[in-house]
Protein backbone atom coordinates (compact mmCIF):
# COMPACT_ATOMS: atom_id res chain seq x y z
CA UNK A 1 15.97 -1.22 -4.36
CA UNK A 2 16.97 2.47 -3.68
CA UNK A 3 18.35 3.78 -0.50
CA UNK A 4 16.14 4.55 2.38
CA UNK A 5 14.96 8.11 1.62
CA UNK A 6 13.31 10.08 4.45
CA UNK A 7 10.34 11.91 3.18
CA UNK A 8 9.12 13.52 6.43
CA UNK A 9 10.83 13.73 9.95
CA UNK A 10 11.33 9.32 10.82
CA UNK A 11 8.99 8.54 7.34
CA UNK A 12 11.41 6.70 5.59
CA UNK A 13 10.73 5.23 2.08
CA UNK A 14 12.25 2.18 0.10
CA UNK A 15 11.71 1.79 -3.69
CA UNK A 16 11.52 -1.58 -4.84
CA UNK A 17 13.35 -2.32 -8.59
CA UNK A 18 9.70 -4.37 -8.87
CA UNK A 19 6.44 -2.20 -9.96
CA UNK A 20 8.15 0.18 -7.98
CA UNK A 21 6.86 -1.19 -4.82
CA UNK A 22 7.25 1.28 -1.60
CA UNK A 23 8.22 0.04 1.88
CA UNK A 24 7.73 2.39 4.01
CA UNK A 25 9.99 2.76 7.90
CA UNK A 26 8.66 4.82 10.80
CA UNK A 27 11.67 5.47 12.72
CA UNK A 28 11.54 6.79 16.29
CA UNK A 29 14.53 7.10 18.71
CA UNK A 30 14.93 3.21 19.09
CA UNK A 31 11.86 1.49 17.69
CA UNK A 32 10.84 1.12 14.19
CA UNK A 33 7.68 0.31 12.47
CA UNK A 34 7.18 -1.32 9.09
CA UNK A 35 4.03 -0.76 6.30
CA UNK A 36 4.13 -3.16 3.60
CA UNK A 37 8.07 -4.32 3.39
CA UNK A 38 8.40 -5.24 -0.07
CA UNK A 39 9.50 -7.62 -1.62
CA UNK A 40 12.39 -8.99 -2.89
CA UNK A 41 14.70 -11.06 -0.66
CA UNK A 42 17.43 -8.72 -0.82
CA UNK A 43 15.22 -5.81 -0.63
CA UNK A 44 13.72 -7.21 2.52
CA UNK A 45 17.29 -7.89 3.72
CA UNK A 46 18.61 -4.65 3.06
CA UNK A 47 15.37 -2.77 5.11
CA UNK A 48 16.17 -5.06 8.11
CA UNK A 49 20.39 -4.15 7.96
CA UNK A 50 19.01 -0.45 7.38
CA UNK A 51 17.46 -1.21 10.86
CA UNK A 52 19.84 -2.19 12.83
CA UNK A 53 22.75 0.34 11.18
CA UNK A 54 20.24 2.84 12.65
CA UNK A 55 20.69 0.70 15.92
CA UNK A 56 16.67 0.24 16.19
CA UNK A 57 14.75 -2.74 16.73
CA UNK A 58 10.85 -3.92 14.96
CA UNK A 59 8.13 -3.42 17.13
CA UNK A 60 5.25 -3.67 14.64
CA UNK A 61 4.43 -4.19 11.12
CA UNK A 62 1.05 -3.35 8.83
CA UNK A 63 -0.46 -4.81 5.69
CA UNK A 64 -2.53 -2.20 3.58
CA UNK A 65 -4.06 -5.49 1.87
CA UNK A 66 -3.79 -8.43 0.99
CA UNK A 67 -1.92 -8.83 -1.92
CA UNK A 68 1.57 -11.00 -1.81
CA UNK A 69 3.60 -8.19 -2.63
CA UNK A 70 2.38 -6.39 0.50
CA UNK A 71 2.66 -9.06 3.17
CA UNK A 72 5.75 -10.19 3.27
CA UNK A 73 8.32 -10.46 6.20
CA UNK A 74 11.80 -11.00 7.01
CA UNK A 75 13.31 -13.29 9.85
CA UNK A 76 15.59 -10.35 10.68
CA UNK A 77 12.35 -8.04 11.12
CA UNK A 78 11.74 -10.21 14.60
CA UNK A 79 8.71 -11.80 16.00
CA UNK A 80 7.13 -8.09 16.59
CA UNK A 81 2.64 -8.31 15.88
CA UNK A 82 2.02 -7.57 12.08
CA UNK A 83 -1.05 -6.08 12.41
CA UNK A 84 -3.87 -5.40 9.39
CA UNK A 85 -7.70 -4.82 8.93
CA UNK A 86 -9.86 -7.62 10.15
CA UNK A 87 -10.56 -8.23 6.54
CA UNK A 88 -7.18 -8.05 5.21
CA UNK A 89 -6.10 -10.27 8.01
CA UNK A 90 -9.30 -13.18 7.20
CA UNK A 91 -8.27 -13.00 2.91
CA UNK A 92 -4.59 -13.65 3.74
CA UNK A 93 -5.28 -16.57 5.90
CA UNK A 94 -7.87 -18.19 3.68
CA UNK A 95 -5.72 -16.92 0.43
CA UNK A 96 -2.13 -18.19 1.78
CA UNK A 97 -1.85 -20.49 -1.13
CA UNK A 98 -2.28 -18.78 -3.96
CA UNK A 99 -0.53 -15.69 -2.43
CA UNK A 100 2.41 -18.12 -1.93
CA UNK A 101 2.22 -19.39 -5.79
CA UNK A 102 2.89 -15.27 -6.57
CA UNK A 103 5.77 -15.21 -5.01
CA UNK A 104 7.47 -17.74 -7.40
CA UNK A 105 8.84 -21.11 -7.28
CA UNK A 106 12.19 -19.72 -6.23
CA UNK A 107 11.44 -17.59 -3.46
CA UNK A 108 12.79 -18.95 -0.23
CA UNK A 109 10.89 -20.54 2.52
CA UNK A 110 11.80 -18.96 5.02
CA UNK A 111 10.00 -15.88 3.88
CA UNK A 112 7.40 -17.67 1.99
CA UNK A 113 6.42 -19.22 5.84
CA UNK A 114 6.41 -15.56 7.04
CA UNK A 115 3.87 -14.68 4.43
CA UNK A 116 0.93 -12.60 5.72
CA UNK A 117 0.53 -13.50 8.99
CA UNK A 118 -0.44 -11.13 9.98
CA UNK A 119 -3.49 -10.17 13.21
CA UNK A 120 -6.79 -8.51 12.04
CA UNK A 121 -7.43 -4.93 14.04
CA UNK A 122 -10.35 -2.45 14.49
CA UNK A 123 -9.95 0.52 16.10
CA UNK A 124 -6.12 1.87 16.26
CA UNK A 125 -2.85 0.50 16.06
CA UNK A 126 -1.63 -0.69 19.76
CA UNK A 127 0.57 2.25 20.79
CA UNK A 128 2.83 -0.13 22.15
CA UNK A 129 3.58 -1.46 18.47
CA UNK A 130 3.88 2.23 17.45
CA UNK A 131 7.58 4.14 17.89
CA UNK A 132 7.55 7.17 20.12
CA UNK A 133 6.61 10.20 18.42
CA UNK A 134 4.40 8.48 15.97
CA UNK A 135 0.41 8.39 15.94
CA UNK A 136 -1.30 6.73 13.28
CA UNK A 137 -5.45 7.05 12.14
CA UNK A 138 -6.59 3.88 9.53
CA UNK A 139 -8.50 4.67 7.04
CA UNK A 140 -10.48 1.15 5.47
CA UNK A 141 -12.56 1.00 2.67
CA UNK A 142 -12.77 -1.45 -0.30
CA UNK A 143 -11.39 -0.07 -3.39
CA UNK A 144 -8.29 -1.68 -4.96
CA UNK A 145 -9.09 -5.03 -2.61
CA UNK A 146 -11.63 -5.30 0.54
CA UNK A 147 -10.01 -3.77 3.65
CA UNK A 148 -7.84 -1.68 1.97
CA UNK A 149 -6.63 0.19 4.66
CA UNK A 150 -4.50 3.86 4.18
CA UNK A 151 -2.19 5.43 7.18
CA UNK A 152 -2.60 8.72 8.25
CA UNK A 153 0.07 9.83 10.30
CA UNK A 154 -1.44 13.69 11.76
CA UNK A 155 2.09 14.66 13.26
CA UNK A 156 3.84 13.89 10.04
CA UNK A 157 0.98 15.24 7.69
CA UNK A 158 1.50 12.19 5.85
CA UNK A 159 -0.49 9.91 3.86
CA UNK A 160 0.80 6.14 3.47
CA UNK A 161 -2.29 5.39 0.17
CA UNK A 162 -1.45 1.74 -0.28
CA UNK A 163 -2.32 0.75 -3.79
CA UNK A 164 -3.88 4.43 -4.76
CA UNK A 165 -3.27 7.71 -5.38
CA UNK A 166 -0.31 6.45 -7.58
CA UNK A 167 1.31 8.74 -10.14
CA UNK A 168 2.24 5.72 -12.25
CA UNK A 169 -0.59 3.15 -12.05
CA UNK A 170 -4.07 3.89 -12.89
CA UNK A 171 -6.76 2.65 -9.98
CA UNK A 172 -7.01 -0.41 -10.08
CA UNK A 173 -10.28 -2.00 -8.48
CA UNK A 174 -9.21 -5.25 -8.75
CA UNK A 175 -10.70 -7.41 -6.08
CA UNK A 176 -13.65 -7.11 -6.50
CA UNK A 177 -13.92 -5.01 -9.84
CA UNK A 178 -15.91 -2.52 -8.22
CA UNK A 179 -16.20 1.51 -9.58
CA UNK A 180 -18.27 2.31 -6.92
CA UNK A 181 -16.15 0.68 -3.96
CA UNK A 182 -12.99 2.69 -5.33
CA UNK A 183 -14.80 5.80 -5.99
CA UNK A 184 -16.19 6.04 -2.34
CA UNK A 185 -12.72 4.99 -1.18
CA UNK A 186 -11.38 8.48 -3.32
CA UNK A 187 -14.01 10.09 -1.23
CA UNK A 188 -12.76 8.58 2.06
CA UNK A 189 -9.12 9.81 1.54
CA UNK A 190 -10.20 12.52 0.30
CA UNK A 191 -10.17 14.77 3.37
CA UNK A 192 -6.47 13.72 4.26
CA UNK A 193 -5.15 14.10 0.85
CA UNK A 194 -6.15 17.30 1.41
CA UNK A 195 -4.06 17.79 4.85
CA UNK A 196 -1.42 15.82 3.03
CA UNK A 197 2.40 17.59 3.20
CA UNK A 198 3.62 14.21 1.42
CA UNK A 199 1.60 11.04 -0.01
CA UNK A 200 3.18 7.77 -0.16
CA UNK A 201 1.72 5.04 -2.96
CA UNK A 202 2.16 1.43 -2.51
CA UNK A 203 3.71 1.49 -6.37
CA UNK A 204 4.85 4.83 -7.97
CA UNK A 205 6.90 7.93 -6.36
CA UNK A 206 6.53 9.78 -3.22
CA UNK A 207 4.75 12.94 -3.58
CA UNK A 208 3.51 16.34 -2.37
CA UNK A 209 0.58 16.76 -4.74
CA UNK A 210 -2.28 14.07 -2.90
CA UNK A 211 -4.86 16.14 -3.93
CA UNK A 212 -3.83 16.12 -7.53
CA UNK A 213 -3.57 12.53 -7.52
CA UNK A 214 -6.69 11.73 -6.17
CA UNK A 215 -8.07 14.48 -8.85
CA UNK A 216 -6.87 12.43 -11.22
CA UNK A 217 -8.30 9.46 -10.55
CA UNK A 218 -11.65 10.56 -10.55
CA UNK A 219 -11.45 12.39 -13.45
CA UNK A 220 -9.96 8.78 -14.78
CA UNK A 221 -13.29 7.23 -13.57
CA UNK A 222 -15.81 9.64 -14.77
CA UNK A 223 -13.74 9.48 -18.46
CA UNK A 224 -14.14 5.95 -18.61
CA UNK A 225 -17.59 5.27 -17.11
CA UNK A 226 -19.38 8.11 -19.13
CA UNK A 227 -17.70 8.32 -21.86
CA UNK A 228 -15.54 4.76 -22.23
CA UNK A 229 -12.44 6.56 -22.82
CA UNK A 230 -9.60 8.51 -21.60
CA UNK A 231 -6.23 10.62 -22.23
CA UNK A 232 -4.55 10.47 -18.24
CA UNK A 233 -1.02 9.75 -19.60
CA UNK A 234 -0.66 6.79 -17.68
CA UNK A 235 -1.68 4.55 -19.24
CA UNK A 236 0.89 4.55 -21.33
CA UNK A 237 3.13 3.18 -18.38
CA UNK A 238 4.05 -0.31 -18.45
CA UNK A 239 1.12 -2.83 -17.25
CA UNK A 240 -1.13 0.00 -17.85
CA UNK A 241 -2.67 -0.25 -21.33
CA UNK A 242 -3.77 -3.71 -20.24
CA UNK A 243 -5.47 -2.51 -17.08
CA UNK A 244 -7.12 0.47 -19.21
CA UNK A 245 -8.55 -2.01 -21.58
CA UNK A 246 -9.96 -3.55 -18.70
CA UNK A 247 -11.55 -0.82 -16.98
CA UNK A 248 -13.10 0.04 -20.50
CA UNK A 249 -14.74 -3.62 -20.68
CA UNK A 250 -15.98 -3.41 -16.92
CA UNK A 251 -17.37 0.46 -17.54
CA UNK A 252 -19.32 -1.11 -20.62
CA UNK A 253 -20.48 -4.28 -18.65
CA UNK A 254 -21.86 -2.16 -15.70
CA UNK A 255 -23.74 0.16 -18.13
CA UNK A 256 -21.66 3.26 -17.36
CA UNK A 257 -22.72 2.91 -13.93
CA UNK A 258 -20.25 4.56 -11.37
């Protein structure tokens, strides 16, 4: 995992040696919150020393969705709420299992327990949970998974994207394999991509170019749906011809339907 890198004034960012998996550390004077801490043991370990180096404590967590990679935990992290949308919240609970099995056999138990428990929230982020200096807007739709939820943080002018706006994975609808879900989430960020200084993906590099991003991935969509086939370079990444062969199948299947 790389260093903690700050990207905006207390927006720090970890990059996981896995999919290149962000965590992402809002860091106020004394309190610290956490979105997505991923996800290797020592990975998770070295965000919580980071912590308490910085001589900060965890008052809240969030879960963009609920995949395993993004609800994990750490025993150093404390007992502070992990909050998430009320859908996010309801698939990890009824999804523990499985989520669990993703992790691997040899992941250890303690953090396997800790796995996304985390509370279902409408509305806004309890400022208590939130460090001083830090306001936060969520922004839930359905593409990539259902209550996908993005962090807009207006102070910062940063976007936390969860699993889009990536510059190394293509979208990915995934859960369910919906075009249309993920293409009205692109229009639902689009607005804050657009006030964006700095955009953070769940897997890929941090970046100043949001609006270019999210660009791309509707010109990604329209390629595939109309005219089942694109050149966006990455799917040449790793993982990515795979996914691209999928998104071909589904465009076909739905009749080009977007």
């Amino acid at each position: 995992m790389s260093a903690l890198d700050e990207v905006a004034p207390g927006v720090h960012v970890a990059t996981s040696r896995v999919m290149m998996t962000t965590s992402t550390v809002l860091a106020g004077d004394r309190e610290t919150f956490l979105v997505d801490p991923a996800w290797l043991p020592d990975e998770l370990e070295a965000i919580a020393t980071a912590v308490a180096e910085g001589e900060r404590w965890v008052t809240g967590g969030f879960a963009t969705h609920a995949h395993h990679d993004h609800l994990l935990w750490h025993p150093a992290f404390g007992d502070a709420p992990r909050w998430a949308s009320a859908e996010t919240a309801a698939r990890a609970a009824a999804q523990r299992t499985t989520l669990a099995a993703r992790l691997g056999t040899g992941f250890p138990r303690e953090l396997v327990d800790l796995l996304g428990r985390v509370r279902g929230i409408t509305g806004s982020i309890p400022t208590d949970s939130l460090p001083h200096g830090f306001d936060v807007e969520l922004i839930v739709h359905d593409g990539h998974a259902p209550g996908h939820t993005a962090l807009w943080l207006p102070r910062q002018h940063v976007l936390i994207a969860g699993d889009m706006l990536s510059d190394v994975e293509l979208p990915l609808p995934f859960e369910p394999d919906d075009l249309g879900s993920y293409a009205e989430a692109l229009d639902r960020l689009a607005p804050y991509a657009a006030a964006a200084t700095v955009v953070i993906p769940g897997h890929g590099h941090v970046g100043h170019d949001a609006t270019r991003r999210l660009d791309a991935d509707r010109r990604y969509l329209d390629d595939v749906t109309r005219g089942g086939r694109s050149d966006d370079p990455r799917i040449t990444n790793p993982g990515m011809a795979k996914e691209h062969a999928h998104m071909l199948r589904l465009a076909s299947e739905r009749g080009g339907e977007h």
